[in-house]
C-alpha atoms as a PDB file:
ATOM      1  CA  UNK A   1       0.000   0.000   0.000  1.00  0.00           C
ATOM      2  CA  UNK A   2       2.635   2.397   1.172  1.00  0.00           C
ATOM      3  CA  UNK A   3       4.618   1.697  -2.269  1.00  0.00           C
ATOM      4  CA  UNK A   4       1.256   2.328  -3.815  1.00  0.00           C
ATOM      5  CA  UNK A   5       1.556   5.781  -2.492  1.00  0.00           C
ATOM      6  CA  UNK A   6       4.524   6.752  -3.387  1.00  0.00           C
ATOM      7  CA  UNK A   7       4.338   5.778  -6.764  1.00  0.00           C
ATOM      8  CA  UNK A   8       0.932   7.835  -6.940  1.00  0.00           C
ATOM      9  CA  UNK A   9       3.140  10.458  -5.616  1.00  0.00           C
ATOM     10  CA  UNK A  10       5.989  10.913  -7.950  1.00  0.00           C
ATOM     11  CA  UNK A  11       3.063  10.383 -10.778  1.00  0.00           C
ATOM     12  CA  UNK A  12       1.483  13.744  -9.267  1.00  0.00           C
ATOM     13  CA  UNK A  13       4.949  15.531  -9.252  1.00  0.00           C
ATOM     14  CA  UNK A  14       5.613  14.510 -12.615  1.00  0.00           C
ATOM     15  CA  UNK A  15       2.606  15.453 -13.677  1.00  0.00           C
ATOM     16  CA  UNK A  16       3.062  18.969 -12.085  1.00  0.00           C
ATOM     17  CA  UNK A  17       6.347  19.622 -13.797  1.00  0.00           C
ATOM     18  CA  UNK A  18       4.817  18.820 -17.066  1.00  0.00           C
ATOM     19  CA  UNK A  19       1.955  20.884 -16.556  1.00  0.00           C
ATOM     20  CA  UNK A  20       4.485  24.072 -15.334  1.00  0.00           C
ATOM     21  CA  UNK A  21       6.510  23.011 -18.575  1.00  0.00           C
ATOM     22  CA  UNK A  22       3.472  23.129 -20.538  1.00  0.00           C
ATOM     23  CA  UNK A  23       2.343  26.690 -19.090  1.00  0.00           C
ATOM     24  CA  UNK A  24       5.686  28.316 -19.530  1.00  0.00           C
ATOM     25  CA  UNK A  25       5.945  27.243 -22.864  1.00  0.00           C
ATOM     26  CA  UNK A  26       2.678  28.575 -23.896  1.00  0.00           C
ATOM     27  CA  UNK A  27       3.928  32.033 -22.641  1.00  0.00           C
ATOM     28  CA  UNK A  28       6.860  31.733 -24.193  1.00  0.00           C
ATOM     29  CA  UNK A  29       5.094  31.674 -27.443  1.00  0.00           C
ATOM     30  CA  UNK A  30       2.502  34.137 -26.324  1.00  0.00           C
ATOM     31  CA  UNK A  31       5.411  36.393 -25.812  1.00  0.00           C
ATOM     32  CA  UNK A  32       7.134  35.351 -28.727  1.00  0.00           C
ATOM     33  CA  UNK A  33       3.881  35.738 -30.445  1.00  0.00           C
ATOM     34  CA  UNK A  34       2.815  39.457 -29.471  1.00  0.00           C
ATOM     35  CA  UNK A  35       6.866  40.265 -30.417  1.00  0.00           C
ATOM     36  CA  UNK A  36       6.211  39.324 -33.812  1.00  0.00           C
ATOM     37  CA  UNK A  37       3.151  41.442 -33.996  1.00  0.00           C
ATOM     38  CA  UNK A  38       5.099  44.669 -32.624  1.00  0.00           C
ATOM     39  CA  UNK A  39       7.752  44.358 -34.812  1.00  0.00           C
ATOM     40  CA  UNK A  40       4.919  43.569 -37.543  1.00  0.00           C
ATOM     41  CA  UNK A  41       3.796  46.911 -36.691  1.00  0.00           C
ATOM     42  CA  UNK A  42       6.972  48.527 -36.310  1.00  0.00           C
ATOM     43  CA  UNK A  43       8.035  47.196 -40.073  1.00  0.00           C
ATOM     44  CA  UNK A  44       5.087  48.479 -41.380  1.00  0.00           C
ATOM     45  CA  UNK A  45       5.426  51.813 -39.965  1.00  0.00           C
ATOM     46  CA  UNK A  46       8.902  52.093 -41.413  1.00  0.00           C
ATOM     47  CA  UNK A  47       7.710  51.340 -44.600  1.00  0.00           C
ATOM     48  CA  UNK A  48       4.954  53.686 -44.393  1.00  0.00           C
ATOM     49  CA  UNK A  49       7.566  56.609 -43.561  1.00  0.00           C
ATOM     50  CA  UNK A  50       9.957  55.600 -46.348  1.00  0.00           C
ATOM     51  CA  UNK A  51       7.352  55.652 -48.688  1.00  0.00           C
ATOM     52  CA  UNK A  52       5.839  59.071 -47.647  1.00  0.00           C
ATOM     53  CA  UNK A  53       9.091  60.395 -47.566  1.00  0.00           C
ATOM     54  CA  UNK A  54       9.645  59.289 -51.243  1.00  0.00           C
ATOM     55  CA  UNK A  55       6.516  60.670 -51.978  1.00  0.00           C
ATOM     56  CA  UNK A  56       7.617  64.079 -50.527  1.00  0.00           C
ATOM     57  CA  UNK A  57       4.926  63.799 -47.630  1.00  0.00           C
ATOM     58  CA  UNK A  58       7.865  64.149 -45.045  1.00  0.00           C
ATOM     59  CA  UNK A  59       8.400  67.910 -44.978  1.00  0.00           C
ATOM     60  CA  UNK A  60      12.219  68.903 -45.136  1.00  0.00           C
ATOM     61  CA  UNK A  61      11.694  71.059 -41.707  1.00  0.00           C
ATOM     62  CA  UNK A  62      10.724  67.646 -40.046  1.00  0.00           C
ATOM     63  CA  UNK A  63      13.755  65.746 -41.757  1.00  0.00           C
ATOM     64  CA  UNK A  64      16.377  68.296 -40.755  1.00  0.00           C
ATOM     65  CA  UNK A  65      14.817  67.927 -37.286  1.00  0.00           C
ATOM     66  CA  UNK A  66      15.429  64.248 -37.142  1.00  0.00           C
ATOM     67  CA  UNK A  67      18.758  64.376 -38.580  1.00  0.00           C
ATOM     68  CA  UNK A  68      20.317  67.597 -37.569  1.00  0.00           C
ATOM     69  CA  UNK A  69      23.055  65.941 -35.148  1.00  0.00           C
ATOM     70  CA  UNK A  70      23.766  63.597 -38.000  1.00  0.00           C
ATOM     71  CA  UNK A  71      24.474  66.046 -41.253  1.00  0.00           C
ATOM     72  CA  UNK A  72      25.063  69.142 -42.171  1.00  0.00           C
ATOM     73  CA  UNK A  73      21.965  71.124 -43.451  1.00  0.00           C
ATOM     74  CA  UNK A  74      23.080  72.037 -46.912  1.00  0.00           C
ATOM     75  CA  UNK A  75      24.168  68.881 -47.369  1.00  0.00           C
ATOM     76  CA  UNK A  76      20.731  67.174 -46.272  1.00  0.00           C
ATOM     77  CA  UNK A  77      18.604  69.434 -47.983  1.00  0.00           C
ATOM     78  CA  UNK A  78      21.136  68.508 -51.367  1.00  0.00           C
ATOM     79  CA  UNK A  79      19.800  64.876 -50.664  1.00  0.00           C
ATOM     80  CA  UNK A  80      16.474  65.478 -49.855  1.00  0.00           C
ATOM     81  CA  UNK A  81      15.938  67.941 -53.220  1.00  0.00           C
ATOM     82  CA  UNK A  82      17.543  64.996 -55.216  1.00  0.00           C
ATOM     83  CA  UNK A  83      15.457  62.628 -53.497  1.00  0.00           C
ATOM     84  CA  UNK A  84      12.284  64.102 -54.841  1.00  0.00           C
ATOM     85  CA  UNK A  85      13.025  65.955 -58.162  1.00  0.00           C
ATOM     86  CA  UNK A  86      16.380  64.244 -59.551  1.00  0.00           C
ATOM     87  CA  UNK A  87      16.193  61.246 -62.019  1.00  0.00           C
ATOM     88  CA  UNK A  88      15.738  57.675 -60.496  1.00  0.00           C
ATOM     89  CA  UNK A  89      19.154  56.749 -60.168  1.00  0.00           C
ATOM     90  CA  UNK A  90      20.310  59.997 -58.635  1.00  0.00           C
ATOM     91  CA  UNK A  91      16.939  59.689 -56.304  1.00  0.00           C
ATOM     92  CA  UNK A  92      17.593  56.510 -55.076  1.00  0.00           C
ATOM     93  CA  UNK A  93      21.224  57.452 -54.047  1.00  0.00           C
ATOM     94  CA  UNK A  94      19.764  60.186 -52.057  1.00  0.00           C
ATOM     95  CA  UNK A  95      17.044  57.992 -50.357  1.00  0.00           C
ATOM     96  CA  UNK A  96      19.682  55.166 -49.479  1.00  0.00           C
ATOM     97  CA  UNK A  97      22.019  57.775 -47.455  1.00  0.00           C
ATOM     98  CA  UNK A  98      18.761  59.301 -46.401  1.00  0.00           C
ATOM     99  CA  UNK A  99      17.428  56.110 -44.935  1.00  0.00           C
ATOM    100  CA  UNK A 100      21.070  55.415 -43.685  1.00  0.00           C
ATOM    101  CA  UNK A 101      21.658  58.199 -41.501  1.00  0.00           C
ATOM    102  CA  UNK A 102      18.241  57.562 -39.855  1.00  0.00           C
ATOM    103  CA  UNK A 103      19.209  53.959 -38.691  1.00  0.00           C
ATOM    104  CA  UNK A 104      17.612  52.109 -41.301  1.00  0.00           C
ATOM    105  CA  UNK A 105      19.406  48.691 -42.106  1.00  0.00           C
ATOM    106  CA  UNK A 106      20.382  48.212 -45.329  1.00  0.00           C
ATOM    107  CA  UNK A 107      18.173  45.327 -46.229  1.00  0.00           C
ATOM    108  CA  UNK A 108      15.262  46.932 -45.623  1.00  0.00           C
ATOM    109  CA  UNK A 109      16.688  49.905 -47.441  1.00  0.00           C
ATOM    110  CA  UNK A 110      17.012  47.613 -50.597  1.00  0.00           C
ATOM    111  CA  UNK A 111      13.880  45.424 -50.105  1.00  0.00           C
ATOM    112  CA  UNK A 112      12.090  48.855 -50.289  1.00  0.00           C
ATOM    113  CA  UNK A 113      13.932  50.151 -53.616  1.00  0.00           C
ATOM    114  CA  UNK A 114      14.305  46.862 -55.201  1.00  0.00           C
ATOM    115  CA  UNK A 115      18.267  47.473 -55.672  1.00  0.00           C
ATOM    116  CA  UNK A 116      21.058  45.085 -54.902  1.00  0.00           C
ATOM    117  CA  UNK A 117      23.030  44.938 -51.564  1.00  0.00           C
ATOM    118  CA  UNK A 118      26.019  45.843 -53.154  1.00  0.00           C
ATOM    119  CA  UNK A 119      24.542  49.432 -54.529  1.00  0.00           C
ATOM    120  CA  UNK A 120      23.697  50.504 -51.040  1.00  0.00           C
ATOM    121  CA  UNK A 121      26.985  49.290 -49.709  1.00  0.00           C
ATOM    122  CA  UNK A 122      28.811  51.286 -52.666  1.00  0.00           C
ATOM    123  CA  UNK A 123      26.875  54.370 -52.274  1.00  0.00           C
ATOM    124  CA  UNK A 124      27.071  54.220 -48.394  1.00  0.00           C
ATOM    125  CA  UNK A 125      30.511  53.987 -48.450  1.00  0.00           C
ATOM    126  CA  UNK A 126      31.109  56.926 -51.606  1.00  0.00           C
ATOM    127  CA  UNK A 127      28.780  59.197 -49.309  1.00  0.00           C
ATOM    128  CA  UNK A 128      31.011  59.079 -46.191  1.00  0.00           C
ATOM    129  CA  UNK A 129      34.353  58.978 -48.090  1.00  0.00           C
ATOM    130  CA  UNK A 130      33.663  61.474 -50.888  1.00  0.00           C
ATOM    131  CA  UNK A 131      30.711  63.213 -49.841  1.00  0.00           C
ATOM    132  CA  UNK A 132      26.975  64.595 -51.074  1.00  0.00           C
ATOM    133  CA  UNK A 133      28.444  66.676 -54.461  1.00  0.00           C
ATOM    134  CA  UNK A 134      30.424  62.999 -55.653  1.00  0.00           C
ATOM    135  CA  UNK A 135      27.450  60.581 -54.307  1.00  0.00           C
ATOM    136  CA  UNK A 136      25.084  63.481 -56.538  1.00  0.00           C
ATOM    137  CA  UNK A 137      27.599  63.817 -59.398  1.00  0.00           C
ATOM    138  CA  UNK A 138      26.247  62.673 -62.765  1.00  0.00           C
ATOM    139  CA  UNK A 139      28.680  64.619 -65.530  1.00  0.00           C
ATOM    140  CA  UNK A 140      30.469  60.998 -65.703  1.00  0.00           C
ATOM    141  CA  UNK A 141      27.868  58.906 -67.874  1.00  0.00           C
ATOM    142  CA  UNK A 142      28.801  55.488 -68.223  1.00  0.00           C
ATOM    143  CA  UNK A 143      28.308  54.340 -71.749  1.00  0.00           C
ATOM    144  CA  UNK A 144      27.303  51.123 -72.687  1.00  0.00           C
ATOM    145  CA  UNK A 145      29.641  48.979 -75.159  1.00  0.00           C
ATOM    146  CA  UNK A 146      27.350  48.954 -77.654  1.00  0.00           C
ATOM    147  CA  UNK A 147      26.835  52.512 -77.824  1.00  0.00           C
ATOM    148  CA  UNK A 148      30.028  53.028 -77.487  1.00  0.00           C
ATOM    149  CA  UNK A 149      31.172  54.960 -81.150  1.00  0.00           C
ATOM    150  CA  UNK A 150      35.141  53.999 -81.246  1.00  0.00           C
ATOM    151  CA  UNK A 151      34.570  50.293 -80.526  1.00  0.00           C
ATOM    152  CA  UNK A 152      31.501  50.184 -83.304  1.00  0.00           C
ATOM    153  CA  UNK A 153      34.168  52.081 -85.698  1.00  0.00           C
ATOM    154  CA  UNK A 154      36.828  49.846 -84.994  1.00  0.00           C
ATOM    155  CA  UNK A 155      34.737  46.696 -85.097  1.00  0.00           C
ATOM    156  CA  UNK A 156      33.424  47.793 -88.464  1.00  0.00           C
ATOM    157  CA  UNK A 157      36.936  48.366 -89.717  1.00  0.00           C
ATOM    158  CA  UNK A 158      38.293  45.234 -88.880  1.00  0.00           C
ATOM    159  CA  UNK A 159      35.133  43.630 -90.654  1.00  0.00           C
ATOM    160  CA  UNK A 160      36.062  45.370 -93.917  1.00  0.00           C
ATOM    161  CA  UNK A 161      39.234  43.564 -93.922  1.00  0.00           C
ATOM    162  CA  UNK A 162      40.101  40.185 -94.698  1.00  0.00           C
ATOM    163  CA  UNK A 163      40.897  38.175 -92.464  1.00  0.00           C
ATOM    164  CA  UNK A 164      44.308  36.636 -93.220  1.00  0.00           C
ATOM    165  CA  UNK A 165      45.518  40.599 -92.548  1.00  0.00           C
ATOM    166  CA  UNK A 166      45.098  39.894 -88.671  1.00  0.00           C
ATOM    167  CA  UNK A 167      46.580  36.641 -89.180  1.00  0.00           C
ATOM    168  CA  UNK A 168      43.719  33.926 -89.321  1.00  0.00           C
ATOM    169  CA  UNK A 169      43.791  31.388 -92.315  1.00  0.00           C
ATOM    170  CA  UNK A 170      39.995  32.084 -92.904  1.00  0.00           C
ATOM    171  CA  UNK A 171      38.579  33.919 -95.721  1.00  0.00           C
ATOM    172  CA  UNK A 172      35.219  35.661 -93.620  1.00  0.00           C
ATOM    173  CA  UNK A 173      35.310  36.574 -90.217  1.00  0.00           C
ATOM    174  CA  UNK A 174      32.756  35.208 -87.368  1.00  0.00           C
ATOM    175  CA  UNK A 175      31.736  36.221 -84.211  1.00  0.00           C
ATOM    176  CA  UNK A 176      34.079  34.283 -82.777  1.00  0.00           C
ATOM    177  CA  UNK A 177      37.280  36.147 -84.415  1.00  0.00           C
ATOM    178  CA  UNK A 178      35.403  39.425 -84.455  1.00  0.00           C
ATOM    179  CA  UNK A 179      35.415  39.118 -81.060  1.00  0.00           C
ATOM    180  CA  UNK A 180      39.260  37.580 -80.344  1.00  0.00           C
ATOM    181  CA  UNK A 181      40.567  40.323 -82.418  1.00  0.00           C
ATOM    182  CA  UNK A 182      39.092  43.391 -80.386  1.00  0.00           C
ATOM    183  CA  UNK A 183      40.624  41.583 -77.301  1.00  0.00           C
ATOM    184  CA  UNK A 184      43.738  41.900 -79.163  1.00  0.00           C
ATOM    185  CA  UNK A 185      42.787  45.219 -79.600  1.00  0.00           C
ATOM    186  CA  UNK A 186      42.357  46.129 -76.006  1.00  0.00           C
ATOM    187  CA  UNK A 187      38.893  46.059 -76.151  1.00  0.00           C
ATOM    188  CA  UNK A 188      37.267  43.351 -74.011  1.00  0.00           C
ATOM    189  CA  UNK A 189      33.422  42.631 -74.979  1.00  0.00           C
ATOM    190  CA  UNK A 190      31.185  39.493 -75.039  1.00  0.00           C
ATOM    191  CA  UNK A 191      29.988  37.796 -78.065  1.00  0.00           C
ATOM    192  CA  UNK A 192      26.211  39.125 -77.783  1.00  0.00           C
ATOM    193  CA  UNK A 193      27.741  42.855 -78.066  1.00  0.00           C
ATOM    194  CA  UNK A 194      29.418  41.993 -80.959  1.00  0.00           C
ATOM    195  CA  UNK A 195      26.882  39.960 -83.322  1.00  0.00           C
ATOM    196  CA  UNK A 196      24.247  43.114 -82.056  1.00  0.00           C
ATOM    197  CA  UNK A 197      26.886  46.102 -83.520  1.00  0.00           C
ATOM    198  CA  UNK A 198      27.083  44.044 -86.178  1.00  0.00           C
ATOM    199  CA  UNK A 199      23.273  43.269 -86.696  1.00  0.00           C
ATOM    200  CA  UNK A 200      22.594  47.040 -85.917  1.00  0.00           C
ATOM    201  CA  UNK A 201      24.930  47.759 -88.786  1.00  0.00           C
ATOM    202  CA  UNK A 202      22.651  45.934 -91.461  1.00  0.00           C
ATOM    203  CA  UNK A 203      24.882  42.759 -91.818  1.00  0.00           C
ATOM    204  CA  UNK A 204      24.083  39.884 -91.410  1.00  0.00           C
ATOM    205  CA  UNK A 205      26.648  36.603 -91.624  1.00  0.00           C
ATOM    206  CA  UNK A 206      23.993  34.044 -92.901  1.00  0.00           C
ATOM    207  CA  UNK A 207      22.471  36.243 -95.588  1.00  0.00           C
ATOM    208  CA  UNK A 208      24.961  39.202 -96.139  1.00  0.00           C
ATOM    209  CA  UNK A 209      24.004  41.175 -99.187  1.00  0.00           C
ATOM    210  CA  UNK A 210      26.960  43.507 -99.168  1.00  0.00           C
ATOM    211  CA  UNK A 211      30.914  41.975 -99.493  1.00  0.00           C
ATOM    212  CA  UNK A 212      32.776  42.893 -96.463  1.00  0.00           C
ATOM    213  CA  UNK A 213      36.096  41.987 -97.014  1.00  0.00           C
ATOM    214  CA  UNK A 214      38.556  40.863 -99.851  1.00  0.00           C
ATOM    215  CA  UNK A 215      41.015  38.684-100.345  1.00  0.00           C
ATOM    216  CA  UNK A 216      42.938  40.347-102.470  1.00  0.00           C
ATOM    217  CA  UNK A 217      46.719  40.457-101.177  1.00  0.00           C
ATOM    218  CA  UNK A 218      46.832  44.453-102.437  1.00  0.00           C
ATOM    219  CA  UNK A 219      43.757  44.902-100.795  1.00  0.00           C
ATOM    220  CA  UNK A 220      44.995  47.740 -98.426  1.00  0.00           C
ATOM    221  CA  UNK A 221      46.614  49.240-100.979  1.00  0.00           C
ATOM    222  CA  UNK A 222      44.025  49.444-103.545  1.00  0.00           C
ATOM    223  CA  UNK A 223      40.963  50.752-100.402  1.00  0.00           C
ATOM    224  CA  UNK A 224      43.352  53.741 -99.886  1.00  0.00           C
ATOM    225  CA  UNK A 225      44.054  54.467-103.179  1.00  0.00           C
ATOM    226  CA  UNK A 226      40.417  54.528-104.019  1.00  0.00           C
ATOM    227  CA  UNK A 227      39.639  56.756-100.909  1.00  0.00           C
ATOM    228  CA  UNK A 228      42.507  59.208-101.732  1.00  0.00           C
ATOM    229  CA  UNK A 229      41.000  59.516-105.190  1.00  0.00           C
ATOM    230  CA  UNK A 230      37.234  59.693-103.650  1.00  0.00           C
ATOM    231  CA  UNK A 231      38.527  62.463-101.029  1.00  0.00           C
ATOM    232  CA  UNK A 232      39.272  64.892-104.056  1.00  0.00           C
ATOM    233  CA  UNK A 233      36.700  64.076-106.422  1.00  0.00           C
ATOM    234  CA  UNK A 234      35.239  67.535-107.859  1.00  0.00           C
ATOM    235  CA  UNK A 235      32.054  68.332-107.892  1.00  0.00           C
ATOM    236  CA  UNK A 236      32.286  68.287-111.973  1.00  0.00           C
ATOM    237  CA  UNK A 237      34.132  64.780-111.942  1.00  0.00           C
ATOM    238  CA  UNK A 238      33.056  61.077-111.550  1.00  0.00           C
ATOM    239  CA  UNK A 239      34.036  58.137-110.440  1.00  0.00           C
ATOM    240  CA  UNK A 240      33.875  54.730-111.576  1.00  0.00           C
ATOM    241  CA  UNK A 241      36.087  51.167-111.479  1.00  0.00           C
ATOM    242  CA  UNK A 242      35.875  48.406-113.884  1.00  0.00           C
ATOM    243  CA  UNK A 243      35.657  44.943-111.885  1.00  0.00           C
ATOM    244  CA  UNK A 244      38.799  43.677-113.143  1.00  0.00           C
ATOM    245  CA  UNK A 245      37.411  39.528-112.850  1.00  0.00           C
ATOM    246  CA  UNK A 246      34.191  40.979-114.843  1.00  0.00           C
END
């Protein structure tokens, strides 16, 4: 009977702790629980601020009273004017050191402007080494490959060529050389950027109704020749060539 007892006993206890287990556990994940809905709240209210600040809602007065202690007010009101009149590229430089200096973390900073963590790191770090006027500065455009004029000139010349001039043992170019040969060159561009200059020059490998290059061994000679004599042609004059295999 007595062991009876005490088994019933250390049932009860055992039964206690899991019940005290149990309860802490549930407010654990109460707590848990009604942190995620703060910070819920808290995110959302963030994002509601970033995007009436975007939307110029956020009055610069209010802004320089935030961030006084932080930056000086030419400089803010520099980033806040590009923030909300400048181009998108300039206006989401100003809105990433914007949202920087008031404690936002960077991926909600690029979650928000659908940009890459490595363009807030760059312009983070270009704000605090070189300053607004450099972060702002937009003389420098970058131009694309394909736009660019000298590599489209110098692409096109070395299409007019033959081929055995560079020193391949082919008698048309392809992508492939095109594209070896401006490495030569010093320029270094992918084989999409080359077959588009190309294409947006009106050739075309597989159907090309013009004839790019020669293989005439005097062929240099004879293009130079021609263009001296073209370069002086009179107004009164004319010019014309006799194919010599015709």
């Amino acid at each position: 009977m007595k062991e009876d007892c005490k088994s019933l006993r250390r049932q009860i206890k055992r039964l206690n702790r899991d019940i005290s287990f149990l309860k802490c556990r549930e407010q654990r994940n109460q707590k848990l629980n009604a942190e995620k809905i703060e910070l819920r709240h808290f995110f959302a209210g963030v994002h509601l601020f970033m995007l009436r600040l975007m939307q110029g809602h956020v009055p610069f007065r209010v802004v320089a009273e935030h961030l006084a202690c932080k930056v000086d007010q030419e400089d803010l009101r520099k980033l806040y004017d590009a923030a909300l009149e400048q181009p998108r590229h300039l206006s989401s430089r100003a809105l990433i050191i914007i949202f920087h200096l008031y404690g936002i973390d960077n991926k909600t900073t690029r979650e928000f402007l659908y940009i890459s963590r490595n363009t807030v790191k760059r312009n983070i770090r270009k704000f605090e080494d070189y300053g607004v006027d450099s972060l702002l500065d937009n003389r420098h455009k970058i131009i694309r490959k394909l736009e660019d004029p000298k590599l489209q000139e110098m692409l096109l010349s070395i299409l007019h060529s033959p081929p055995k001039e560079s020193g391949y043992n082919r008698t048309a170019w392809t992508i492939k050389l095109l594209k070896l040969e401006l490495e030569k060159q010093g320029h270094h561009v992918g084989r999409n950027t080359v077959s588009q200059i190309v294409k947006n020059a009106g050739y075309r490998f597989w159907k090309a109704k013009e004839v790019l290059t020669s293989n005439d061994p005097n062929y240099r000679e004879k293009l130079e020749a021609i263009t001296k004599i073209l370069s002086n042609l009179k107004p009164t004059e004319r010019f014309f060539s006799i194919d010599e295999f015709g």
